[in-house]
Protein backbone atom coordinates (compact mmCIF):
# COMPACT_ATOMS: atom_id res chain seq x y z
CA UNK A 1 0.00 0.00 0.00
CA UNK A 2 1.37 3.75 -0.51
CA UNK A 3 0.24 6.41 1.61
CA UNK A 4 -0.02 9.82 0.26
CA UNK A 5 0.00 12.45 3.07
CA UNK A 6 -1.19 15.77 1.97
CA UNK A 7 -2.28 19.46 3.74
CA UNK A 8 0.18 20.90 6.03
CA UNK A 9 1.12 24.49 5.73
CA UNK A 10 2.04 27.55 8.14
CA UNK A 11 -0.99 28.58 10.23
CA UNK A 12 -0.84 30.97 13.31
CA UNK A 13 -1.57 29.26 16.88
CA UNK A 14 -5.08 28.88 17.91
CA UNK A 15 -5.91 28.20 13.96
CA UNK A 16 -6.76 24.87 11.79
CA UNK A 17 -5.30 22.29 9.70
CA UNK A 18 -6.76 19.37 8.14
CA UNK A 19 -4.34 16.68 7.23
CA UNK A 20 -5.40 14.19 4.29
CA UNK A 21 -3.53 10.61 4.23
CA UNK A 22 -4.95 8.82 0.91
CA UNK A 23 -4.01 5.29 -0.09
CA UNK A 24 -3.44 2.93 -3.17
CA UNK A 25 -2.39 -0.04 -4.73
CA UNK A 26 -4.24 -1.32 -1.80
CA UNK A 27 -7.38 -0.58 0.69
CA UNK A 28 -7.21 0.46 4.29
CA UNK A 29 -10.00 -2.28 5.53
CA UNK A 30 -7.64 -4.58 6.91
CA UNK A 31 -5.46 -1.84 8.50
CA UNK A 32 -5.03 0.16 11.46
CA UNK A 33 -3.83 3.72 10.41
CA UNK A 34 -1.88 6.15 12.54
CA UNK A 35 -0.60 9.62 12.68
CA UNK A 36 2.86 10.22 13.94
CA UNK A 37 4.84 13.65 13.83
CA UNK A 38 9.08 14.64 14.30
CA UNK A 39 10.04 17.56 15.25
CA UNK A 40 13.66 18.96 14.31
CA UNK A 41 16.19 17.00 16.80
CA UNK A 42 12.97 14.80 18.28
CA UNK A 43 12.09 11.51 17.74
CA UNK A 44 8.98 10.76 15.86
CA UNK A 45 5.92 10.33 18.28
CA UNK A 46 2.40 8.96 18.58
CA UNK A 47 -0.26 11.28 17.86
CA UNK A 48 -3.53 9.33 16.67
CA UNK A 49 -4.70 6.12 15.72
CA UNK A 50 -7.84 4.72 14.41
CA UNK A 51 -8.96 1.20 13.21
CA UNK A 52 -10.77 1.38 10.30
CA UNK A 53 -12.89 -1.87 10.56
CA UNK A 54 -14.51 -0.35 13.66
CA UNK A 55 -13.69 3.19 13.92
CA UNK A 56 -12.32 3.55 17.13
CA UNK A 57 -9.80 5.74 17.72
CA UNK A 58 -6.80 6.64 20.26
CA UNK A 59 -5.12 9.99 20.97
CA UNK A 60 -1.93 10.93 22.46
CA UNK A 61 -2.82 13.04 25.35
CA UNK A 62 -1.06 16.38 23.86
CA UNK A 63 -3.37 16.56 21.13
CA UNK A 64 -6.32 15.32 23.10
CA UNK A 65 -9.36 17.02 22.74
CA UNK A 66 -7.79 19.33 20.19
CA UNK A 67 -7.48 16.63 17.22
CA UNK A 68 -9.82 14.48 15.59
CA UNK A 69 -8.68 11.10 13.48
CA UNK A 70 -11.43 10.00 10.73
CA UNK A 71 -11.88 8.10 8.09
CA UNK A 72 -13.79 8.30 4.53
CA UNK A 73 -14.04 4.38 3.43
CA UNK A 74 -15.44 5.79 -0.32
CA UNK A 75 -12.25 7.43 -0.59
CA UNK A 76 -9.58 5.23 1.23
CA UNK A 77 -8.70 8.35 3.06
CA UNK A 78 -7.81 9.26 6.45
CA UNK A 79 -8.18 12.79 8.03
CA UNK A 80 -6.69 14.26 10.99
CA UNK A 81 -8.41 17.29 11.87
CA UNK A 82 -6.40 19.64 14.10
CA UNK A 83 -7.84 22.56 16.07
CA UNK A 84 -6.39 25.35 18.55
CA UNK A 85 -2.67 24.47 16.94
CA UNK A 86 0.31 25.27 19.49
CA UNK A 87 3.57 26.29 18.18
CA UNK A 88 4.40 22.86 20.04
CA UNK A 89 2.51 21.12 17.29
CA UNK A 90 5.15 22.11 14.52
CA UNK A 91 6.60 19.24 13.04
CA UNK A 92 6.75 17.06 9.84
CA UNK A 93 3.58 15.02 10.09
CA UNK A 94 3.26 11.32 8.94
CA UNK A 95 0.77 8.50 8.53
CA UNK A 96 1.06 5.01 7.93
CA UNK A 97 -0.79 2.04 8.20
CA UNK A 98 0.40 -1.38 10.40
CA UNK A 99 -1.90 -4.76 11.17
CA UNK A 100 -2.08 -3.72 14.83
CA UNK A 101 -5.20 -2.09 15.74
CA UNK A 102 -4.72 1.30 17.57
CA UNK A 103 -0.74 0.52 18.09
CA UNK A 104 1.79 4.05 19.16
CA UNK A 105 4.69 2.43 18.71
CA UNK A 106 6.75 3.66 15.16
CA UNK A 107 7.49 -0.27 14.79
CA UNK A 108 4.24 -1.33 14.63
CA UNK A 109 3.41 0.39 11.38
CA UNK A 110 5.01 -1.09 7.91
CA UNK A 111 3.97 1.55 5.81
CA UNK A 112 4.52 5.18 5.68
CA UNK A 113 3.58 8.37 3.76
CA UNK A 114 6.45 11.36 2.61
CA UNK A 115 5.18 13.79 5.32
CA UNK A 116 3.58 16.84 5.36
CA UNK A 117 5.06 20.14 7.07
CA UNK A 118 3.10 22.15 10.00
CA UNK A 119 4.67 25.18 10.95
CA UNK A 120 2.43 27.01 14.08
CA UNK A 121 3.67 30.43 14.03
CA UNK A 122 2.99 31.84 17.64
């Protein structure tokens, strides 16, 4: 499966993003998908996951009640909605898609998109 990640940008704190993570040569049903994010000198980290047989989802808790994971099964696409951005929240954004359901670990995912850039200007 490739993963196309698509809709960062530069957006002042307290505004919106929505990122886009589409797939093909292959369908997300049997995959759990995730969002991680690295910032410049971090290591990459968790920041949502959600199943896409049954929708659930999982949140690290910095982006907790601030970010929403979705998913549009029409058009094998993932969302992550992302409200009230911090300047914390800059960082090269990622999704990929692993066989364990709702997983935070980096290892646990065997395929990953380019990235997209945020930049949260404070």
């Amino acid at each position: 499966v490739q993963l196309q990640a698509s809709g960062g940008g530069l957006v002042q704190a307290g505004g919106s993003l929505k990122l886009s993570c589409a797939a093909s040569g292959s369908t997300f049903s049997s995959y759990a998908i995730g969002w991680f994010r690295q910032a410049p000198g971090k290591e990459r980290e968790f920041v949502a996951a959600i199943s896409w047989r049954s929708g659930s989802t999982y949140y690290a808790d910095s982006v907790k009640g601030r970010f929403t994971i979705s998913r549009d099964n029409a058009k094998n696409t993932v969302y992550l909605q992302m409200n009230s951005l911090k300047p914390e929240d800059t960082a090269v954004y990622y999704c990929a898609a692993g066989n364990y359901a709702l997983a935070t670990r980096v290892a646990s995912y065997s395929y990953w998109g380019q990235g997209t850039q945020v930049t949260v200007s404070s």
